[in-house]
C-alpha atoms as a PDB file:
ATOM      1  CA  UNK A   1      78.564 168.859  36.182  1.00  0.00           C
ATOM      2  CA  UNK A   2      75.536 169.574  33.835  1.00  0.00           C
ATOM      3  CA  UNK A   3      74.314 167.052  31.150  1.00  0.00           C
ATOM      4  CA  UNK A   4      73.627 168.528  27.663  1.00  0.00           C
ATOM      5  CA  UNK A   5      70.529 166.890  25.403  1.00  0.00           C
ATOM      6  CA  UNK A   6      70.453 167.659  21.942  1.00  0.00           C
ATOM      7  CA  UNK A   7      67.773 167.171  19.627  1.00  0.00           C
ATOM      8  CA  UNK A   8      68.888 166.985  15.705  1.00  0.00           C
ATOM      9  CA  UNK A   9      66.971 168.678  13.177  1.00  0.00           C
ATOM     10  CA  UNK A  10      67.544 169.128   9.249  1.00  0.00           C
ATOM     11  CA  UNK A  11      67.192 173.277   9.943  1.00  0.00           C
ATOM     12  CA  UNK A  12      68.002 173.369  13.829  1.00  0.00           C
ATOM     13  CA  UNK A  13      69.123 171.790  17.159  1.00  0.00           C
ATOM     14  CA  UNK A  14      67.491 172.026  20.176  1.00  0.00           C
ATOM     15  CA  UNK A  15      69.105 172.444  22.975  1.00  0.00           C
ATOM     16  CA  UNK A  16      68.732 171.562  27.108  1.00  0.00           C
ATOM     17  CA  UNK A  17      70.579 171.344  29.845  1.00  0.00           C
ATOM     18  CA  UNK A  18      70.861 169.665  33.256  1.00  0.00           C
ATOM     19  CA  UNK A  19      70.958 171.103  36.656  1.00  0.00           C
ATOM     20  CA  UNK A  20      74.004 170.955  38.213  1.00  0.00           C
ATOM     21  CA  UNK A  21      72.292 167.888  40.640  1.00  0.00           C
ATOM     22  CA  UNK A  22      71.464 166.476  37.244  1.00  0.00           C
ATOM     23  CA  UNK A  23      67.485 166.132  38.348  1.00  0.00           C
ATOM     24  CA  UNK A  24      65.941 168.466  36.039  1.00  0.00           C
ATOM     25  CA  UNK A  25      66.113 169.271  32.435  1.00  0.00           C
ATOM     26  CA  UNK A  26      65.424 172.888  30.648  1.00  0.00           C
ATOM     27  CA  UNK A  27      65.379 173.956  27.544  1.00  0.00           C
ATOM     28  CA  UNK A  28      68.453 175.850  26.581  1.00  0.00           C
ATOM     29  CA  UNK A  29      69.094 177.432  22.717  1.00  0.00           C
ATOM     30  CA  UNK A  30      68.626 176.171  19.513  1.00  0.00           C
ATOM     31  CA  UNK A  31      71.206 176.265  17.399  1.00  0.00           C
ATOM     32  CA  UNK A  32      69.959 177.631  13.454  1.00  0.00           C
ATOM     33  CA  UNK A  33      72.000 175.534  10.977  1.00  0.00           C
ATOM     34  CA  UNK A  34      71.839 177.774   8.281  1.00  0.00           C
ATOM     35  CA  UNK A  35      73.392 180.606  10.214  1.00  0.00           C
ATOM     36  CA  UNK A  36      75.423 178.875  12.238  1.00  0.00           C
ATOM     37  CA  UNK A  37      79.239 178.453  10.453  1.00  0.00           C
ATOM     38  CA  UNK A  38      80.300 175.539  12.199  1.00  0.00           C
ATOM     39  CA  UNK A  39      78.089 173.793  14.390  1.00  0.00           C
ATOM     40  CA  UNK A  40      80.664 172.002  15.974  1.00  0.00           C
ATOM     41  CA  UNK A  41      82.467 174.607  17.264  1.00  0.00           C
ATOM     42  CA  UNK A  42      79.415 176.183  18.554  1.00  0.00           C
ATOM     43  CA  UNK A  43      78.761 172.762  20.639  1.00  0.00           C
ATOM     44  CA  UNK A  44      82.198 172.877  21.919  1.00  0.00           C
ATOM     45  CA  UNK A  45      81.557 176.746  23.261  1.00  0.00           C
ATOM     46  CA  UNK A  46      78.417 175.627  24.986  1.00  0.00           C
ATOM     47  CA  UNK A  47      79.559 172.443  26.957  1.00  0.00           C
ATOM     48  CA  UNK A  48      83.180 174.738  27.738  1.00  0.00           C
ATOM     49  CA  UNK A  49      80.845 177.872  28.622  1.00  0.00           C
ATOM     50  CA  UNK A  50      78.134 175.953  31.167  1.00  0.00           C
ATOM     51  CA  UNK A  51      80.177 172.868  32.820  1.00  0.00           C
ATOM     52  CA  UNK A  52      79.231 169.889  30.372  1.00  0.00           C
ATOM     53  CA  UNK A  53      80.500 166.654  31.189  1.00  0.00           C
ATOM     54  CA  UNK A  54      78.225 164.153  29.046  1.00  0.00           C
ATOM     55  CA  UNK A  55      76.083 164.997  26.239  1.00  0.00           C
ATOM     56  CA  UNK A  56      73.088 162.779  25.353  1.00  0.00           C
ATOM     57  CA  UNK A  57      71.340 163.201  21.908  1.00  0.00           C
ATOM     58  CA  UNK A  58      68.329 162.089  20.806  1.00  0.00           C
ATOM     59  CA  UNK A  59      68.457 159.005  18.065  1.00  0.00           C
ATOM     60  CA  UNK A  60      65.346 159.091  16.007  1.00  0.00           C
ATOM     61  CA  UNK A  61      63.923 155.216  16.125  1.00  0.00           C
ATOM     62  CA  UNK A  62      60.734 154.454  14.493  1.00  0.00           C
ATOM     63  CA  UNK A  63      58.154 153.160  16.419  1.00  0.00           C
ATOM     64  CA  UNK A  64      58.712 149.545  15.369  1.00  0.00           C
ATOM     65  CA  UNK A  65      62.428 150.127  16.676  1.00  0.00           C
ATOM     66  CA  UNK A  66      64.065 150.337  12.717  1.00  0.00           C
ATOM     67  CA  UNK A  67      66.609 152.880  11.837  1.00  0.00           C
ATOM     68  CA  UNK A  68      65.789 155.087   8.931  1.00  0.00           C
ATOM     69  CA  UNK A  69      67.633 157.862   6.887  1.00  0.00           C
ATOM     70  CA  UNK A  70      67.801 159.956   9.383  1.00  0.00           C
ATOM     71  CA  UNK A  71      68.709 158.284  12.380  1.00  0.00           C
ATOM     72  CA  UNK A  72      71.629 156.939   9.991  1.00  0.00           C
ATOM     73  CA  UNK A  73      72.247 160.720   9.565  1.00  0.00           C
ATOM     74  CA  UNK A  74      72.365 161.341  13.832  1.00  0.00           C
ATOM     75  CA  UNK A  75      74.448 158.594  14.250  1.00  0.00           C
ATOM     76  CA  UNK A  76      77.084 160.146  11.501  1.00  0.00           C
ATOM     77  CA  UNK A  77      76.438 163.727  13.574  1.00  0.00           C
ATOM     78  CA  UNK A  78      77.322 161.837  17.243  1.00  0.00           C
ATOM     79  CA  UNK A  79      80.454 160.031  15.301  1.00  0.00           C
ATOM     80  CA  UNK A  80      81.515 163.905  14.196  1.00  0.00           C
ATOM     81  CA  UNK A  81      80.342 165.268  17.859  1.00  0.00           C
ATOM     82  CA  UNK A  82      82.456 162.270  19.480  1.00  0.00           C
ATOM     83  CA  UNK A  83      85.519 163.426  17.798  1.00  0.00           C
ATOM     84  CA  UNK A  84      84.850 167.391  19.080  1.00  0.00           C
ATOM     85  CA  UNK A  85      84.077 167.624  22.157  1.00  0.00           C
ATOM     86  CA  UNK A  86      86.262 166.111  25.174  1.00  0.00           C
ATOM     87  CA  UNK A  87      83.142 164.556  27.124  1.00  0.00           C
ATOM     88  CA  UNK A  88      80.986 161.434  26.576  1.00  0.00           C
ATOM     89  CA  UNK A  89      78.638 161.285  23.980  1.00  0.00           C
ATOM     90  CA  UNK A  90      75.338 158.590  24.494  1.00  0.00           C
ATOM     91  CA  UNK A  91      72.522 158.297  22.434  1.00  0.00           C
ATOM     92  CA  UNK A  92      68.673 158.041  23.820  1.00  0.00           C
ATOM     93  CA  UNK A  93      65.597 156.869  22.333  1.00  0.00           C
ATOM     94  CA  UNK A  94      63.683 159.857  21.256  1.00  0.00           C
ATOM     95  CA  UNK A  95      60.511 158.423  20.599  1.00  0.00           C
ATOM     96  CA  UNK A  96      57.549 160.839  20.149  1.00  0.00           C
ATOM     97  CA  UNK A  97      59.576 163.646  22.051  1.00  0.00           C
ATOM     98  CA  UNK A  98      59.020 165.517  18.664  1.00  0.00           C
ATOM     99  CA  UNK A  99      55.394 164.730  19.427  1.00  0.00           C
ATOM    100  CA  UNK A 100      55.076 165.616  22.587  1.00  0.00           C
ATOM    101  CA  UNK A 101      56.923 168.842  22.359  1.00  0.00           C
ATOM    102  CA  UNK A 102      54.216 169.849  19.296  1.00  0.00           C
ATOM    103  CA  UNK A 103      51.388 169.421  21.669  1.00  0.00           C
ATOM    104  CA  UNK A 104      52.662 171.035  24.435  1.00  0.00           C
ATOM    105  CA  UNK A 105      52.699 173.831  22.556  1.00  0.00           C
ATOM    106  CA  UNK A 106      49.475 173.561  20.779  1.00  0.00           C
ATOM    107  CA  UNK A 107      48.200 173.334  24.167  1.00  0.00           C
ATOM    108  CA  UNK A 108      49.832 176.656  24.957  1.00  0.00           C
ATOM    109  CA  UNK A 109      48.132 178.022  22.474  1.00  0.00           C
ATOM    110  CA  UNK A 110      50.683 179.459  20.399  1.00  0.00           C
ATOM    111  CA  UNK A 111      51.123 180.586  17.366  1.00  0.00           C
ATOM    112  CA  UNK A 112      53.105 178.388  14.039  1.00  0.00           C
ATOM    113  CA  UNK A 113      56.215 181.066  13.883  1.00  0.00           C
ATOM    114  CA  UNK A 114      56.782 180.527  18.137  1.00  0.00           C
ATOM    115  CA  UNK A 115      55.850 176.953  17.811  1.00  0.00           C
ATOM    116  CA  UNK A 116      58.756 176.387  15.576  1.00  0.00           C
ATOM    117  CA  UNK A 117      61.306 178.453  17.468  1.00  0.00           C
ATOM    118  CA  UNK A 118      60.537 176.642  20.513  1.00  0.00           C
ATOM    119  CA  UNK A 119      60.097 172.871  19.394  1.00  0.00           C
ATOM    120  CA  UNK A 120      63.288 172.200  19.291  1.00  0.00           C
ATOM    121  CA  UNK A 121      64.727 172.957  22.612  1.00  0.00           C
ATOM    122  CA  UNK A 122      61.456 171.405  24.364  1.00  0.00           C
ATOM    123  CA  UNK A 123      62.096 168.662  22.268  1.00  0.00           C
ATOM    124  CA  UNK A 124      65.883 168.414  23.472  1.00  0.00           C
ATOM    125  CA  UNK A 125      64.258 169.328  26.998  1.00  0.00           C
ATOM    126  CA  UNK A 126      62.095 165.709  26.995  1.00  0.00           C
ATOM    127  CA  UNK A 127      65.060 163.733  25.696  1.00  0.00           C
ATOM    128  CA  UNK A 128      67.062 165.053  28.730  1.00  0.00           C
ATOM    129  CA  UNK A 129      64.414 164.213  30.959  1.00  0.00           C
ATOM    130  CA  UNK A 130      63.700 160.838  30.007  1.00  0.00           C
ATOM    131  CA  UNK A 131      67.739 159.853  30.313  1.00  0.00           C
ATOM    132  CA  UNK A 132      67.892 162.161  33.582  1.00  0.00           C
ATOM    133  CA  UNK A 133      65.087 160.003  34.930  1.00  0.00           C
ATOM    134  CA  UNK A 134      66.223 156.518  33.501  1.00  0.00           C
ATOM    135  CA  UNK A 135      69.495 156.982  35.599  1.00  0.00           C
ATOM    136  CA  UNK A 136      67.791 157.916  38.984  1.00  0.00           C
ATOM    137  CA  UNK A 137      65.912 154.392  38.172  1.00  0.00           C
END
């Protein structure tokens, strides 16, 4: 069984996924909003299509640990994701993923249009991680 992390975004959802041993985390898809009809169903395809039995998305806390607009607007999505998909649904502290996953890729010297295709799922990848890794604990 594989563990899905999701990173929500205004424009786009990143996208990782376990190993089957649950160890490891890599970044998967991104899922464009905008050109996506229903991103629900598209969820749903993904955990039916690669063996998804929990899903953990990131919830966007600010560094002093208060909620803002759009964490309130995660915690609607994982309410609507809850009610889609027939495996469990946990939040995780995403602190400074976003961060993180900019600099990586700063450091890989790329370029703003790959930066932004790839933030995303490297973004998802480091929420995964971090719950992956808080389990083992």
């Amino acid at each position: 069984m594989r563990i899905m992390g999701i990173d929500y975004g205004t424009k786009r959802i990143g996208i990782a996924l376990s190993d089957e041993l649950q160890m490891m985390a890599h970044a998967s898809d991104s899922i464009d909003r905008g050109a996506v009809g229903n991103v629900m169903e598209a969820l749903k395809g993904l955990v039916r299509d690669n063996g998804v039995g929990e899903i953990v998305v990131g919830l966007p806390v600010s560094m002093n640990g208060t909620y803002s607009d759009m964490t309130r607007e995660v915690m609607i999505f994982v309410d609507e994701l809850k009610g889609s998909v027939p495996v469990a649904v946990n939040t995780w502290d995403e602190r400074l993923t976003s961060v993180m996953a900019e600099r990586t890729l700063l450091e890989a010297d790329m370029s703003r249009q790959k930066r932004r295709k790839l933030s995303d799922k490297l973004a998802a990848k480091f929420i995964l991680q971090g719950y992956l890794d808080s389990k083992r604990r």
